[in-house]
PDB file of N, CA and C in Angstrom:
ATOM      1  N   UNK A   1      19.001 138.901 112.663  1.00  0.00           N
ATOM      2  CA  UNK A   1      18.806 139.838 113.757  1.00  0.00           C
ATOM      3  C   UNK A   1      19.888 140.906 113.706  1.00  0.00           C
ATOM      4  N   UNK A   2      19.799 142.158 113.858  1.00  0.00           N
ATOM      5  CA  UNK A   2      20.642 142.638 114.280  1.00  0.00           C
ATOM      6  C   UNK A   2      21.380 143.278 114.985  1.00  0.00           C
ATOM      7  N   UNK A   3      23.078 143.444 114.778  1.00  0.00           N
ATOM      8  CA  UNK A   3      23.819 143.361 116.090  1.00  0.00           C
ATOM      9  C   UNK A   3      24.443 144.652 115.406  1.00  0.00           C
ATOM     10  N   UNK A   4      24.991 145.263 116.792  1.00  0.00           N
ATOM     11  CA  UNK A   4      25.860 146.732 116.865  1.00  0.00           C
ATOM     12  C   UNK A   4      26.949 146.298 117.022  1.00  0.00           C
ATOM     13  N   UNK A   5      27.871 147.190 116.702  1.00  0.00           N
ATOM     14  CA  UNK A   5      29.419 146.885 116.619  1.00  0.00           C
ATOM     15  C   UNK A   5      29.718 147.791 116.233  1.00  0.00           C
ATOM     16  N   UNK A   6      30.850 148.098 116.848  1.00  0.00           N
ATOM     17  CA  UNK A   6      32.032 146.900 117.410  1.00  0.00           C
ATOM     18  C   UNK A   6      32.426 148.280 119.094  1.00  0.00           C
ATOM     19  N   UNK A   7      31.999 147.236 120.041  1.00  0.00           N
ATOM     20  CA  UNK A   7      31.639 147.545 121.478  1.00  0.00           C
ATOM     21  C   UNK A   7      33.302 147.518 122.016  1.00  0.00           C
ATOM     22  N   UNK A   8      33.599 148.505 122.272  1.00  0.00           N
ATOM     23  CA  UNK A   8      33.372 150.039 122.380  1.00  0.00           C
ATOM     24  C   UNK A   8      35.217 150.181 122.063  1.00  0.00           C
ATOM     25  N   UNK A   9      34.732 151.613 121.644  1.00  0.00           N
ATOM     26  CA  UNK A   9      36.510 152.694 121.434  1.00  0.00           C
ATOM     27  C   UNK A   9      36.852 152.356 120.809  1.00  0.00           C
ATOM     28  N   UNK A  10      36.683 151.301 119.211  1.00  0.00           N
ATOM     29  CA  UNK A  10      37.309 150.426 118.775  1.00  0.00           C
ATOM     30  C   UNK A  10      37.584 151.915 117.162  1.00  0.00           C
ATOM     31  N   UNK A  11      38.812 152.082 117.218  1.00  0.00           N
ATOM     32  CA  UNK A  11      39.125 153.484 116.110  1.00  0.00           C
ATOM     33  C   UNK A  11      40.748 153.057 115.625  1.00  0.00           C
ATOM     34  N   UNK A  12      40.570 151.630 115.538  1.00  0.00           N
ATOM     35  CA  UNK A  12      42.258 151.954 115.028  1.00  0.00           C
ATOM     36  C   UNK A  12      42.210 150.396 114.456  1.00  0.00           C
ATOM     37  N   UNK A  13      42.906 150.191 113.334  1.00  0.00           N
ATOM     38  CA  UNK A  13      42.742 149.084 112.379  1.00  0.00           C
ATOM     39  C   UNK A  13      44.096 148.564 112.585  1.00  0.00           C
ATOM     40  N   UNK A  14      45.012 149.710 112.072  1.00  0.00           N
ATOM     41  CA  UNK A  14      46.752 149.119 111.993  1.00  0.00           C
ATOM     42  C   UNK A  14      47.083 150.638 111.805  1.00  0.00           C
ATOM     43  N   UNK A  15      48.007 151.103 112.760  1.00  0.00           N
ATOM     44  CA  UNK A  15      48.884 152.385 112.718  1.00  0.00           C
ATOM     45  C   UNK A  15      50.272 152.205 113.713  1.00  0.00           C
ATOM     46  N   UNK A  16      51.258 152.986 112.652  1.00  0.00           N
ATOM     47  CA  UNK A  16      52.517 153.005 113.365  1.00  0.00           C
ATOM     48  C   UNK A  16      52.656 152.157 114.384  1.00  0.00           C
ATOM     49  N   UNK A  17      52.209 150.790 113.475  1.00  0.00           N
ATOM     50  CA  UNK A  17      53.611 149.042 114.692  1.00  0.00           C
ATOM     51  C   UNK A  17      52.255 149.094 115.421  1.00  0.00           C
ATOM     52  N   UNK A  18      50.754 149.372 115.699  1.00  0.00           N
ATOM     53  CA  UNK A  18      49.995 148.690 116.489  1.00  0.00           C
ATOM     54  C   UNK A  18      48.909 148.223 115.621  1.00  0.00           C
ATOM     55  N   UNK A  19      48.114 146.798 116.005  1.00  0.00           N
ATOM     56  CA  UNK A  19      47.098 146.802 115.193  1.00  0.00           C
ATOM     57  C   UNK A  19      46.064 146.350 116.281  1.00  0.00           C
ATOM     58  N   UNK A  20      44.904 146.100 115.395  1.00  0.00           N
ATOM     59  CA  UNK A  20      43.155 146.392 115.926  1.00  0.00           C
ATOM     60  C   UNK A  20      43.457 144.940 117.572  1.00  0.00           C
ATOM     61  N   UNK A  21      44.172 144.029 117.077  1.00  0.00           N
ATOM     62  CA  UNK A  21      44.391 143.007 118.189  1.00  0.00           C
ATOM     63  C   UNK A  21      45.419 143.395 119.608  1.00  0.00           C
ATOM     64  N   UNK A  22      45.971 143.989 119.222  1.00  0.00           N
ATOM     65  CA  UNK A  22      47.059 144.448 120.350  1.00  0.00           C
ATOM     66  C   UNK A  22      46.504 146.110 120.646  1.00  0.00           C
ATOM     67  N   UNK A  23      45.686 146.895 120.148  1.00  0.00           N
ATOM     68  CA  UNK A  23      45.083 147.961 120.584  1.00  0.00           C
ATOM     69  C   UNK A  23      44.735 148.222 121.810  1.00  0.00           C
ATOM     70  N   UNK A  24      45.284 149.030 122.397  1.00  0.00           N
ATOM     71  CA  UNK A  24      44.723 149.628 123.571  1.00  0.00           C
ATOM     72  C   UNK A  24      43.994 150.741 124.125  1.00  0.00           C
ATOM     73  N   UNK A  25      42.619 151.346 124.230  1.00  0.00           N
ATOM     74  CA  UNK A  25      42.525 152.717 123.916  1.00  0.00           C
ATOM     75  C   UNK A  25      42.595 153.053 125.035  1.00  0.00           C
ATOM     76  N   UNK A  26      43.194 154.637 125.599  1.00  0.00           N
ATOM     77  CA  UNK A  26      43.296 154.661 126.742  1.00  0.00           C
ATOM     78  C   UNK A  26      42.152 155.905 126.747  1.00  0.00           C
ATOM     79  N   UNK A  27      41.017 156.101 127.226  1.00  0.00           N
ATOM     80  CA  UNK A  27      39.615 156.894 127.322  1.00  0.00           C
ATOM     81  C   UNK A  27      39.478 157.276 128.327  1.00  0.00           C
ATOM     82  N   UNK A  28      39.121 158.528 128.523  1.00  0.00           N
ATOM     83  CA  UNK A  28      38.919 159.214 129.721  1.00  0.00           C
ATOM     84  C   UNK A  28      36.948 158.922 130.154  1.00  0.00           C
ATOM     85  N   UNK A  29      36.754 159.039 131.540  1.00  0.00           N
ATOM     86  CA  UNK A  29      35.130 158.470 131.694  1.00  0.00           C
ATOM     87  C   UNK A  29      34.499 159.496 130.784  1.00  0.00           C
ATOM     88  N   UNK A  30      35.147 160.809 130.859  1.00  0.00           N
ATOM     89  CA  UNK A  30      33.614 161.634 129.954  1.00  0.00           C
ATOM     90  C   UNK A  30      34.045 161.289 128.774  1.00  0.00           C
ATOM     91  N   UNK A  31      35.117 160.988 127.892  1.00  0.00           N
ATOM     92  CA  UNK A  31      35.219 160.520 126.449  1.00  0.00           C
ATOM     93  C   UNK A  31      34.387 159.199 126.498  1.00  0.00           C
ATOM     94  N   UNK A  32      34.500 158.443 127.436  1.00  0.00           N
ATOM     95  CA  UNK A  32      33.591 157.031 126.894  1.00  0.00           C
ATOM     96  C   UNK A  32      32.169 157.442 127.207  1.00  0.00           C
ATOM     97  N   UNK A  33      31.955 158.234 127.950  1.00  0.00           N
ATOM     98  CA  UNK A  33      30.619 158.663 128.492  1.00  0.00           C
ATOM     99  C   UNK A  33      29.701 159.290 127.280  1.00  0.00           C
ATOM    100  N   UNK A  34      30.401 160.392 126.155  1.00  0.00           N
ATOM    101  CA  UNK A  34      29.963 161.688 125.971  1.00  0.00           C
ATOM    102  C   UNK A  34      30.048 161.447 124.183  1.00  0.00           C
ATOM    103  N   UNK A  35      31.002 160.345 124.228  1.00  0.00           N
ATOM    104  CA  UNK A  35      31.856 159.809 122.650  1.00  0.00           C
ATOM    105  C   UNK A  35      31.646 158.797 121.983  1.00  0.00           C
ATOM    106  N   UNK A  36      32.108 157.459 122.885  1.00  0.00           N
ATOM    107  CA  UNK A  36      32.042 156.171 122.432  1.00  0.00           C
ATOM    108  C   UNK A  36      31.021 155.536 122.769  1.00  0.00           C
ATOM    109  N   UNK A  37      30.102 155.706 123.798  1.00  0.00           N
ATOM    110  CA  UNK A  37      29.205 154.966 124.073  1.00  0.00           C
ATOM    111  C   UNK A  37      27.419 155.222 123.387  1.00  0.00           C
ATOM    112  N   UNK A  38      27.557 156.666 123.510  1.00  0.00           N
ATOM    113  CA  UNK A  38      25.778 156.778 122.956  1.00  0.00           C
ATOM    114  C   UNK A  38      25.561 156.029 121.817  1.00  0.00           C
ATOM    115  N   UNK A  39      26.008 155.870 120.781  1.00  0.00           N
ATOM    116  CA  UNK A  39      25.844 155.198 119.680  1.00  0.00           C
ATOM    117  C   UNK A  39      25.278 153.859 119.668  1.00  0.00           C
ATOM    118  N   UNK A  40      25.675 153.245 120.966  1.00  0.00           N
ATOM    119  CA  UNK A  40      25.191 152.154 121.546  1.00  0.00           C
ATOM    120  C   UNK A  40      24.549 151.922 122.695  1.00  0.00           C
ATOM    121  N   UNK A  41      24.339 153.079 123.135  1.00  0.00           N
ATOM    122  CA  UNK A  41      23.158 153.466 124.152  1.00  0.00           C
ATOM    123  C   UNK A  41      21.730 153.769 123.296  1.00  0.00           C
ATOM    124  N   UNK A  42      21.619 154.696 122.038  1.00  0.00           N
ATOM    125  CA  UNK A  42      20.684 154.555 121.222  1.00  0.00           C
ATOM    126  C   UNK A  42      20.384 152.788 120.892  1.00  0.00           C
ATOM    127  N   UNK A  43      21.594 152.289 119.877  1.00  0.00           N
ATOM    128  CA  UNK A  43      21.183 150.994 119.224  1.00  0.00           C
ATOM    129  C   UNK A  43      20.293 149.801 120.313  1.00  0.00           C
ATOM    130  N   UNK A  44      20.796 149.600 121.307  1.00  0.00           N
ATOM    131  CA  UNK A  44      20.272 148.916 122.498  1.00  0.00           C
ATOM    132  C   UNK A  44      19.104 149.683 123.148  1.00  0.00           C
ATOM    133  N   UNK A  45      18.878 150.713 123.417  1.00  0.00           N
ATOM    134  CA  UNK A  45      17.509 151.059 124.300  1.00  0.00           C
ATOM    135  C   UNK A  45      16.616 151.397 123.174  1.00  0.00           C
ATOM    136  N   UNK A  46      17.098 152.413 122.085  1.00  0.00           N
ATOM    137  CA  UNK A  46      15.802 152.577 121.398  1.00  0.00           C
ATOM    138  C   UNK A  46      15.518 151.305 120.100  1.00  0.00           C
ATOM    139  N   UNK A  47      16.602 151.184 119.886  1.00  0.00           N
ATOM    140  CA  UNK A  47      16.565 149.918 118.508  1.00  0.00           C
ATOM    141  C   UNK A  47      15.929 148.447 119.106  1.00  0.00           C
ATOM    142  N   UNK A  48      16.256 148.489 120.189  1.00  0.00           N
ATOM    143  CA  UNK A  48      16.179 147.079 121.065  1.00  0.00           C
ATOM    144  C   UNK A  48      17.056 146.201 120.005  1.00  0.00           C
ATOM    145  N   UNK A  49      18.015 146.308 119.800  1.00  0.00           N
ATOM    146  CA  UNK A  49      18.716 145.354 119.019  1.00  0.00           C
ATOM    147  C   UNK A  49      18.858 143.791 119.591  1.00  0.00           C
ATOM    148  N   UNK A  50      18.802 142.976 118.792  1.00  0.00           N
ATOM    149  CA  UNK A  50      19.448 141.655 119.420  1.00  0.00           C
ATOM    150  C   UNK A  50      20.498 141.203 120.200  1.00  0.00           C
ATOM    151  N   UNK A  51      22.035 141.692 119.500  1.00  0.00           N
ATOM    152  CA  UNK A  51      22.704 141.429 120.329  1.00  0.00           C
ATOM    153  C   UNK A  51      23.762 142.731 119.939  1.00  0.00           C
ATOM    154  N   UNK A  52      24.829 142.950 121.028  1.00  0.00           N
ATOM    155  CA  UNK A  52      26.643 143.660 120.464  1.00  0.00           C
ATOM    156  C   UNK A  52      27.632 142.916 120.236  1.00  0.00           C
ATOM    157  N   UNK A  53      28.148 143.001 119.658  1.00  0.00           N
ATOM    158  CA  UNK A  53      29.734 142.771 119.100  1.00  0.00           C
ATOM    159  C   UNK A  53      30.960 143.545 120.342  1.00  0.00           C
ATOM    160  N   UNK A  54      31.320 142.758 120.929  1.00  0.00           N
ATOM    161  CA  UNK A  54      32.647 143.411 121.464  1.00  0.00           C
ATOM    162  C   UNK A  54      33.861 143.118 120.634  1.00  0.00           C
ATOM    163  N   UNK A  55      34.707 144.165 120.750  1.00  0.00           N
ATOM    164  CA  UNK A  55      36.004 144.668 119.787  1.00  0.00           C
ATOM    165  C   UNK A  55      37.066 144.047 119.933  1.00  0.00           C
ATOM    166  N   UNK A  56      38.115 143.820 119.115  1.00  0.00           N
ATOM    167  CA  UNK A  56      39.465 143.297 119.371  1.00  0.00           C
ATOM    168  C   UNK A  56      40.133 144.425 120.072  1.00  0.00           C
ATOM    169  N   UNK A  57      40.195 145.493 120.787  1.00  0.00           N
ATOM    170  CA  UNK A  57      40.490 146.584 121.460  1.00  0.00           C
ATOM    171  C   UNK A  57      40.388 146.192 122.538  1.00  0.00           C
ATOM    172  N   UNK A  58      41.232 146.922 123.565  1.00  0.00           N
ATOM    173  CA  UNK A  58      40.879 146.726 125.011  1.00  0.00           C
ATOM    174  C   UNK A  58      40.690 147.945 125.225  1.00  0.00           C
ATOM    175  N   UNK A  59      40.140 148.345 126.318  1.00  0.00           N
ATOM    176  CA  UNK A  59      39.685 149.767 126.760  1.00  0.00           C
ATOM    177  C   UNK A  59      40.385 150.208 128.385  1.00  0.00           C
ATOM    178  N   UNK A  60      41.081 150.991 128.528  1.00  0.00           N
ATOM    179  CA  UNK A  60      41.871 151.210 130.170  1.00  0.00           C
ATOM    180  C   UNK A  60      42.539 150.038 130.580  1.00  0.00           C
ATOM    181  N   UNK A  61      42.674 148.887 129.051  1.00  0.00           N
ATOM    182  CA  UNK A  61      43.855 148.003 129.510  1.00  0.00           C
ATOM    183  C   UNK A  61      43.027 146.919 129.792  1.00  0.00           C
ATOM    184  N   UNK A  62      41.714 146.893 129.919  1.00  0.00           N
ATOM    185  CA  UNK A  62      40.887 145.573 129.507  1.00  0.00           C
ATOM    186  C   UNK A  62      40.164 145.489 128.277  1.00  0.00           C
ATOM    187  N   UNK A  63      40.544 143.991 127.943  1.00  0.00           N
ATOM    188  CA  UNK A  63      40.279 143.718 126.682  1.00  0.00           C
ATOM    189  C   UNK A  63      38.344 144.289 126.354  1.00  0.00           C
ATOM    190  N   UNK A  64      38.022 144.309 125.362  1.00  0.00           N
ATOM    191  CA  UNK A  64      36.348 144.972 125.165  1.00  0.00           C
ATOM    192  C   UNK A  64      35.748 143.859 125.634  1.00  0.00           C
ATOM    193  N   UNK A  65      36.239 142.542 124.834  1.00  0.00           N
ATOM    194  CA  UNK A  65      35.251 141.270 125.363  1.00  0.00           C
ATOM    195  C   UNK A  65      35.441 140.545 126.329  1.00  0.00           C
ATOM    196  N   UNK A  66      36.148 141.143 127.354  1.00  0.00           N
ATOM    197  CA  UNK A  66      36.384 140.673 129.078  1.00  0.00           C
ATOM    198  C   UNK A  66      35.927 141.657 129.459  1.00  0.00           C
ATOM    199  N   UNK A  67      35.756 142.819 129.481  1.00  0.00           N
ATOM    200  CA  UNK A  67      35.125 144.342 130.030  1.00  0.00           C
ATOM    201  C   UNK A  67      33.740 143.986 131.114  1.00  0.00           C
ATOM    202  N   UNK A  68      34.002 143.969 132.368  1.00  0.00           N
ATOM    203  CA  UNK A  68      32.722 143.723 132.933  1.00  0.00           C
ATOM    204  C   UNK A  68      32.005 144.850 133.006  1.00  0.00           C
ATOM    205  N   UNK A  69      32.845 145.930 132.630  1.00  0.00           N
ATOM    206  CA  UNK A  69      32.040 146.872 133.454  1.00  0.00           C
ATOM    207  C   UNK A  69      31.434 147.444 132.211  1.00  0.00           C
ATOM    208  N   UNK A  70      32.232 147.331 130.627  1.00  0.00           N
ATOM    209  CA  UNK A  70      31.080 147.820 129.730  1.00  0.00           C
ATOM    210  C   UNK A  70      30.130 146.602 129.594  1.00  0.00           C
ATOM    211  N   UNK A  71      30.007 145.467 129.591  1.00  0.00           N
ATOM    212  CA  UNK A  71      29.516 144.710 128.842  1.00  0.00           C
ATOM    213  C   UNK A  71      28.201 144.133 130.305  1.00  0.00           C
ATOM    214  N   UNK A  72      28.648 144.217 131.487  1.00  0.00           N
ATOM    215  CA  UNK A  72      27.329 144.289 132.407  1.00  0.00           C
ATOM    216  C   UNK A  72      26.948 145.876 132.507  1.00  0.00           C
ATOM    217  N   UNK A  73      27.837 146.609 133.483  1.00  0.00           N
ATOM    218  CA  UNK A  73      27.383 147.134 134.120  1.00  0.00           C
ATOM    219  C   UNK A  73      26.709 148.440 133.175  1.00  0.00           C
ATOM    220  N   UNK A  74      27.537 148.291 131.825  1.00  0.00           N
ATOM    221  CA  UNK A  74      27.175 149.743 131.021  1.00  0.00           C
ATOM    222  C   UNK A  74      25.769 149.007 130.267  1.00  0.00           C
ATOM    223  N   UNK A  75      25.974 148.113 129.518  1.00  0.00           N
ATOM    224  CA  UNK A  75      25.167 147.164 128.077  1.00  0.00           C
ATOM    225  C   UNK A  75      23.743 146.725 129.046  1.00  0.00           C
ATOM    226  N   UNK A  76      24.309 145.693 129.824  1.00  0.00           N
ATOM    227  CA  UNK A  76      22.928 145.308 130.610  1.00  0.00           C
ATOM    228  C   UNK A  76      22.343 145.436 131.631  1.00  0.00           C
ATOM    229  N   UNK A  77      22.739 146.396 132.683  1.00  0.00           N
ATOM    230  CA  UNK A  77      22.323 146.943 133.523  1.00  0.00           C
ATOM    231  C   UNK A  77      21.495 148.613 133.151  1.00  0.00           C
ATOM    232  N   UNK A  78      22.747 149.616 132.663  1.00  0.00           N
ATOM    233  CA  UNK A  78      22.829 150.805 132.152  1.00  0.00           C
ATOM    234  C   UNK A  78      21.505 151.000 130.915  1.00  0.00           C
ATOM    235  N   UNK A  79      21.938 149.990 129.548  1.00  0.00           N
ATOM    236  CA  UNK A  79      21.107 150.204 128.598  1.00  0.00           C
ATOM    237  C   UNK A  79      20.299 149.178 128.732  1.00  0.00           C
ATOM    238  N   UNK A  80      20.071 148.029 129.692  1.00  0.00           N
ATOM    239  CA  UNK A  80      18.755 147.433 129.355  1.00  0.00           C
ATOM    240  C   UNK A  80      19.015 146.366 128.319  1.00  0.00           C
ATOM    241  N   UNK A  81      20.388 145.617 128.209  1.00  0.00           N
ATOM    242  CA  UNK A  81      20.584 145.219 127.158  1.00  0.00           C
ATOM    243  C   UNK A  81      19.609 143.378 127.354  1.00  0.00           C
ATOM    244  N   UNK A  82      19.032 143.102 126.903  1.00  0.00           N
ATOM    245  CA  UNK A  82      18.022 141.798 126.990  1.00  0.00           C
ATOM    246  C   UNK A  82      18.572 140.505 125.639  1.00  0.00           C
ATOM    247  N   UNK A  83      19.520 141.170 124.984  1.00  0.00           N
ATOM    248  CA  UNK A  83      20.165 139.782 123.747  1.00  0.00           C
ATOM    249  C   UNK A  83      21.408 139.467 124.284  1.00  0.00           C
ATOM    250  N   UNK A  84      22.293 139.145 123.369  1.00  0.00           N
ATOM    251  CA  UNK A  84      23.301 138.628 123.541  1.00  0.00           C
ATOM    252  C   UNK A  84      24.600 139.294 123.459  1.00  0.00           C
ATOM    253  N   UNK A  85      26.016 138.589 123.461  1.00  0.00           N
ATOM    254  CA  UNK A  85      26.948 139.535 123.118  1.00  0.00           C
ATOM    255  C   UNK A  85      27.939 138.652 122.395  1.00  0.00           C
ATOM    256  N   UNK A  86      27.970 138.836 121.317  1.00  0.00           N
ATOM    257  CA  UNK A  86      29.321 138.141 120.482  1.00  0.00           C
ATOM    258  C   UNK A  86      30.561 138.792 120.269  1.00  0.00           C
ATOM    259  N   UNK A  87      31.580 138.008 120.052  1.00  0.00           N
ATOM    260  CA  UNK A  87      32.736 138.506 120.020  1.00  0.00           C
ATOM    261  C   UNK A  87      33.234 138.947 118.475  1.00  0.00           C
ATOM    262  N   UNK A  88      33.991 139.518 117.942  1.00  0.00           N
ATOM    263  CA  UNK A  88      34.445 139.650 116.474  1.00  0.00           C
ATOM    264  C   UNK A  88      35.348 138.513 116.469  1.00  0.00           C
ATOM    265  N   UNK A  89      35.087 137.942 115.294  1.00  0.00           N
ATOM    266  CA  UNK A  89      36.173 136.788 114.664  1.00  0.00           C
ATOM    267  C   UNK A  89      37.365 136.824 115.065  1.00  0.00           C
ATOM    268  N   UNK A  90      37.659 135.990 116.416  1.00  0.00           N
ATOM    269  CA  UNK A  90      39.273 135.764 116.969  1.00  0.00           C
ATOM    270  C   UNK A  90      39.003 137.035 118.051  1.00  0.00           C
ATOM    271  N   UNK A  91      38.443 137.559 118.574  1.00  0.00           N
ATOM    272  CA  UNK A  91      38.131 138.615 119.873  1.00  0.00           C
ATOM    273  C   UNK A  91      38.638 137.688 121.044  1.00  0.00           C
ATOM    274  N   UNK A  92      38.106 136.418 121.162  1.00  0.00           N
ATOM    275  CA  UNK A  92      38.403 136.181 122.452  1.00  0.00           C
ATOM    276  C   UNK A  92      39.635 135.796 122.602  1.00  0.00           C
ATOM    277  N   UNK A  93      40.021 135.076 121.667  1.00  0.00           N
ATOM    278  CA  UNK A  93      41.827 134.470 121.649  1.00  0.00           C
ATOM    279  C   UNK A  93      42.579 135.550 121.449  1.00  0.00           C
ATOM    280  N   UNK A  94      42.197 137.011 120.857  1.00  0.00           N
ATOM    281  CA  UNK A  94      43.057 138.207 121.837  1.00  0.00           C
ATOM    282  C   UNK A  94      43.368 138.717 122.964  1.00  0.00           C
ATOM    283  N   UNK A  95      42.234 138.160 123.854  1.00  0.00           N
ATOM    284  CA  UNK A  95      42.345 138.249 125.520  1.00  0.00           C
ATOM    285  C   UNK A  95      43.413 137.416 126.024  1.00  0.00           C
ATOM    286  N   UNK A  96      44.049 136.831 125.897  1.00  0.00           N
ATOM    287  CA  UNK A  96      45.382 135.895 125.910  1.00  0.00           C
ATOM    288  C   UNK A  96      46.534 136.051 125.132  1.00  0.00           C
ATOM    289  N   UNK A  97      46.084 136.253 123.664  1.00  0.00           N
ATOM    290  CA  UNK A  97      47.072 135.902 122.945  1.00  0.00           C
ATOM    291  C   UNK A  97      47.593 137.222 122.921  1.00  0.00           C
ATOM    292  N   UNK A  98      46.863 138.217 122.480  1.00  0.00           N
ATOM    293  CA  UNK A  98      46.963 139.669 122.258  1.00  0.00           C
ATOM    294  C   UNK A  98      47.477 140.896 122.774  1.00  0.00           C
ATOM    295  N   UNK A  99      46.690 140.918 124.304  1.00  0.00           N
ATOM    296  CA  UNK A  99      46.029 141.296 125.404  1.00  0.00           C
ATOM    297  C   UNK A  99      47.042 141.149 126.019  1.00  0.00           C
ATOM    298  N   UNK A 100      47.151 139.669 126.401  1.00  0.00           N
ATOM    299  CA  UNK A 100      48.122 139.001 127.347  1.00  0.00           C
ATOM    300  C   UNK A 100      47.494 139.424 128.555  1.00  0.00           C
ATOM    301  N   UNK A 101      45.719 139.391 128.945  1.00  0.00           N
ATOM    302  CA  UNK A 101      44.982 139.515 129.789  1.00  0.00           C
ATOM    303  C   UNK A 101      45.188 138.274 130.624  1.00  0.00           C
ATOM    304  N   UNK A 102      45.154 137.382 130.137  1.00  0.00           N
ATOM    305  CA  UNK A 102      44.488 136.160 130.891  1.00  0.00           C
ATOM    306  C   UNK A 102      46.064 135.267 130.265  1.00  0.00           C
ATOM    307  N   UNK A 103      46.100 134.235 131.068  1.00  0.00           N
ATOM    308  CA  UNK A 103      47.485 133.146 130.964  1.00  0.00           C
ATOM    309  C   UNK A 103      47.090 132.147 130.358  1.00  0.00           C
ATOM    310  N   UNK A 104      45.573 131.584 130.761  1.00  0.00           N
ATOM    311  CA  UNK A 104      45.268 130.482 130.065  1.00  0.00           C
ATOM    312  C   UNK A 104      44.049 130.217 129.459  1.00  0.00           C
ATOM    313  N   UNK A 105      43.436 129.288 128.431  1.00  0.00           N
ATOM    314  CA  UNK A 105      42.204 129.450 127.933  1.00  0.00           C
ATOM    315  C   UNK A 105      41.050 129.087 128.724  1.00  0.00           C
ATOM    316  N   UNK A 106      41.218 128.299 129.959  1.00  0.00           N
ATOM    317  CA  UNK A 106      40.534 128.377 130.761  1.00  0.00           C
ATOM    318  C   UNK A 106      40.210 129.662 131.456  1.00  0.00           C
ATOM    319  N   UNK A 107      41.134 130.631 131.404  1.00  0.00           N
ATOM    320  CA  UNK A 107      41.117 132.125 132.342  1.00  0.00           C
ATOM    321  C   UNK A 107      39.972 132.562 131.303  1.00  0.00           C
ATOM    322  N   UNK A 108      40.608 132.657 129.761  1.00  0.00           N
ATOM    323  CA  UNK A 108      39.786 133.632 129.078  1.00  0.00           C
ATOM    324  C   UNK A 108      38.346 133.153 128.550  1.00  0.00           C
ATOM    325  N   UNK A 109      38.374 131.946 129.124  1.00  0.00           N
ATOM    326  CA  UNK A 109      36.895 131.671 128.187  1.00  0.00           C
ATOM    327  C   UNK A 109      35.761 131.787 130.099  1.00  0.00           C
TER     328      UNK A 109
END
């Protein structure tokens, strides 16, 4: 089946002392609005894809794959999203480990 990725702002691998796990993008609403998101506003409404991939990135300081507000309110409310949502290999143990979102693995799972 296939899946879109890597949900959302996710533009930085390893630069000057930060990498893709400790990333933070800081996006303004019309940059995520106008930039980062159609790409996956197409893949999900017109592709009907299966599922997205959320990013080892956090976005305004939340991690991509804790993001309620992209991952309901934008993915499955917004685009209609009807599959699933997986994380990238080690995504969620960045919400803790990374992130330093959440304190414990009970918080982040």
């Amino acid at each position: 089946a296939a899946d879109c990725k890597h949900y959302a702002a996710y533009d930085l691998e390893d630069w000057n002392g930060t990498d893709r796990f400790h990333f933070d993008a800081r996006v303004s609403d019309q940059d995520l609005i106008e930039t980062y998101l159609p790409p996956f506003e197409t893949c999900i409404r017109d592709a009907k894809v299966a599922s997205i991939m959320c990013s080892f990135n956090a976005v305004n300081g939340i991690p991509a794959c804790a993001n309620q507000f992209l991952l309901e309110t934008i993915a499955r409310e917004s685009y209609h999203l009807d599959g699933f949502v997986v994380s990238d290999c080690g995504a969620v143990a960045t919400i803790m480990d990374g992130h330093h979102y959440t304190s414990t693995v009970q918080d982040t799972v």
